[in-house]
Protein backbone atom coordinates (compact mmCIF):
# COMPACT_ATOMS: atom_id res chain seq x y z
CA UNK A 1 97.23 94.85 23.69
CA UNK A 2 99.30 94.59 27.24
CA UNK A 3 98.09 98.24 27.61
CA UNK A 4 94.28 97.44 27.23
CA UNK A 5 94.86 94.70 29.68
CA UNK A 6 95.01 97.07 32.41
CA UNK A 7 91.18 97.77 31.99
CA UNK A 8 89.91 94.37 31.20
CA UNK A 9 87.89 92.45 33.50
CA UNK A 10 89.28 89.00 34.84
CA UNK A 11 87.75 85.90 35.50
CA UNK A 12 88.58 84.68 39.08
CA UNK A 13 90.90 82.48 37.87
CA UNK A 14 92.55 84.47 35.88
CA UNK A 15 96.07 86.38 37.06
CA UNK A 16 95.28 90.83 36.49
CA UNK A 17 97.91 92.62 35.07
CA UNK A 18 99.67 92.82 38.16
CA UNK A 19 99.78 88.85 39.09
CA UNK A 20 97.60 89.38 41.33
CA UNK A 21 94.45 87.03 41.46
CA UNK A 22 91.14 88.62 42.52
CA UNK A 23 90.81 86.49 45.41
CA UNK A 24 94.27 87.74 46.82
CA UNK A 25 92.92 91.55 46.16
CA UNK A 26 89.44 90.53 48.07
CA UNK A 27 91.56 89.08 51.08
CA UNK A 28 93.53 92.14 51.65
CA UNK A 29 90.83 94.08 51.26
CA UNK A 30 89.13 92.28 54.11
CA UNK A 31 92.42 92.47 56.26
CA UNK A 32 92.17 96.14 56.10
CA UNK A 33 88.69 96.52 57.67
CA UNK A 34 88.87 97.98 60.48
CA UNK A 35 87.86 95.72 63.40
CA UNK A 36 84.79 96.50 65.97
CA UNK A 37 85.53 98.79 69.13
CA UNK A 38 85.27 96.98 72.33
CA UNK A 39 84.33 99.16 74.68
CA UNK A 40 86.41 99.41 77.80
CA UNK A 41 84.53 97.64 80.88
CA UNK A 42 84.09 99.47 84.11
CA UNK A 43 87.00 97.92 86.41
CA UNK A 44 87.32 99.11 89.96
CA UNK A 45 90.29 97.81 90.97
CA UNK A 46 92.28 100.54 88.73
CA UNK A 47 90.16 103.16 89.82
CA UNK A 48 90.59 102.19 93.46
CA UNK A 49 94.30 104.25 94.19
CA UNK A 50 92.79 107.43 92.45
CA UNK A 51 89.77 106.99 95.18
CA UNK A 52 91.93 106.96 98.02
CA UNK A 53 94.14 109.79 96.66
CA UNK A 54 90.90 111.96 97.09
CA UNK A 55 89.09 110.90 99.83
CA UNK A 56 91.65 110.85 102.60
CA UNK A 57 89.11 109.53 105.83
CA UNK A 58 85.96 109.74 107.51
CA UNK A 59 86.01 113.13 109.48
CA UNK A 60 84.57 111.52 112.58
CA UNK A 61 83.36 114.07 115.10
CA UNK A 62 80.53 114.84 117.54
CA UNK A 63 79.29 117.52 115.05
CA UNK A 64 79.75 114.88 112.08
CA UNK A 65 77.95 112.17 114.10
CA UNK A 66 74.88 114.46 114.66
CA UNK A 67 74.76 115.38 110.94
CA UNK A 68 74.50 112.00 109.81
CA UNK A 69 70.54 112.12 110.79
CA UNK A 70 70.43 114.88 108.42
CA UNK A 71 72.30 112.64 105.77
CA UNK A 72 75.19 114.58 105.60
CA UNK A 73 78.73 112.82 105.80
CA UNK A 74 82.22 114.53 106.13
CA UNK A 75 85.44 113.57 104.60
CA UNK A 76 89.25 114.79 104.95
CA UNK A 77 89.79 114.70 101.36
CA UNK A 78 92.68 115.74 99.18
CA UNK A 79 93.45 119.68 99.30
CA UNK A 80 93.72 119.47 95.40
CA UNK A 81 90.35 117.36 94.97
CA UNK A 82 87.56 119.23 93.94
CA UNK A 83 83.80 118.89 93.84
CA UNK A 84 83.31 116.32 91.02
CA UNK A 85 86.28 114.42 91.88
CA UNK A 86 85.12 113.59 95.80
CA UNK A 87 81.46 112.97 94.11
CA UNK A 88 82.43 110.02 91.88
CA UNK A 89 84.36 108.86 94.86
CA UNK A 90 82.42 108.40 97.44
CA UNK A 91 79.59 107.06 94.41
CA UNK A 92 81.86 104.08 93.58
CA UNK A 93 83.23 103.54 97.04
CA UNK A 94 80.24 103.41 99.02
CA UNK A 95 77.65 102.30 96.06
CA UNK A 96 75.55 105.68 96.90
CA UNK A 97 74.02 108.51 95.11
CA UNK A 98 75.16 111.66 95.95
CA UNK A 99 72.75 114.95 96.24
CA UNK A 100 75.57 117.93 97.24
CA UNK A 101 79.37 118.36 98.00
CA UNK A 102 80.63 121.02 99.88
CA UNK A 103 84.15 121.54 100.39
CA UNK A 104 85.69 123.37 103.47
CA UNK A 105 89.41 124.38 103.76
CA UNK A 106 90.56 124.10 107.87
CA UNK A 107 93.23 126.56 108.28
CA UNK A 108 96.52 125.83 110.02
CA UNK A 109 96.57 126.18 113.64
CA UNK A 110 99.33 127.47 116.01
CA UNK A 111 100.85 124.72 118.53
CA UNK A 112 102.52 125.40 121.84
CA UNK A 113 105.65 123.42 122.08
CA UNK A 114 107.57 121.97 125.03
CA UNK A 115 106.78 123.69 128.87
CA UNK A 116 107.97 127.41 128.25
CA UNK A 117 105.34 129.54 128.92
CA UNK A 118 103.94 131.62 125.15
CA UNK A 119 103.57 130.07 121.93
CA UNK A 120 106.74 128.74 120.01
CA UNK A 121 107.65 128.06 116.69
CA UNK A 122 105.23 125.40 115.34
CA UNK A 123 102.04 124.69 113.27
CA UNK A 124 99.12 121.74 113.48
CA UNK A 125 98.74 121.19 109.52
CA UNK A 126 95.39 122.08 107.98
CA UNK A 127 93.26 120.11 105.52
CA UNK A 128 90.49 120.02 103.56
CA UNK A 129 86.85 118.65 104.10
CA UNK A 130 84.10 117.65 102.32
CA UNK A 131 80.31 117.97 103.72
CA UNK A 132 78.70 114.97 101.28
CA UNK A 133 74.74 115.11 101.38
CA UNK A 134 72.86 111.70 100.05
CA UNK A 135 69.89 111.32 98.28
CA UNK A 136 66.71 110.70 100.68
CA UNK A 137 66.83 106.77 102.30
CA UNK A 138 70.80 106.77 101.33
CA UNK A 139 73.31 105.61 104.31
CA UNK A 140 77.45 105.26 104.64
CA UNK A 141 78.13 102.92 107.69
CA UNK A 142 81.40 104.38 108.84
CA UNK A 143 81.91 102.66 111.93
CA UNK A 144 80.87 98.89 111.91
CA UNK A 145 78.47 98.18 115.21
């Protein structure tokens, strides 16, 4: 009868086939639930050296100071930061919404070195620029008053 065992029902009490008591089969069935996914929280202060990776500084000119009345601001960012990237930066960093990103790649310049007379061997290294344009009633203060 050992073999009809197998597919008899046991009381709780009662040890299956195996030795093993229902309750024991019921706990590690239990263990082996999966538990609930926490989702991660939004922390700034790991996303804070990526920021500054891609937005370099403010590009503070006469020509950027006159745009700000148009809500445009403008950035030396990263040359390997694209649109999307500068976006979500300057959202989290300045607590803004931003409308438009346009990027703009300044070209090297040539640099006249020491008193000789003609241009000698040197460059002034380019970068890259971002034009950012806010939503309507958005502001960045860049330089505290």
């Amino acid at each position: 009868m050992s073999l009809l065992d197998k597919f008899r029902k046991f009381a709780k009490g009662e040890p299956a086939a195996g030795g093993k008591t229902k309750e024991k089969v019921e706990k590690k069935v239990e263990k082996e639930k999966p538990k609930e996914e926490v989702l991660p929280r939004k922390i700034i202060g790991k996303q804070t050296p990526r920021i500054y990776q891609v937005i370099r500084e403010p590009h503070i000119t006469e020509k950027a100071t006159l745009l700000t009345e148009q809500d445009k601001y403008i950035f030396k960012v990263s040359p390997k930061a694209n649109k999307t990237e500068t976006k979500k930066a300057i959202e989290s960093l300045y607590g803004v919404k931003v409308k438009k990103v346009s990027m703009i790649h300044m070209p090297s310049k040539r640099r006249r070195l020491g008193k000789s007379q003609g241009w000698r061997h040197g460059l002034k290294k380019g970068f890259k620029k971002a034009i950012v344009t806010l939503e309507k009633g958005e502001k960045i203060e860049l330089l505290p008053r």
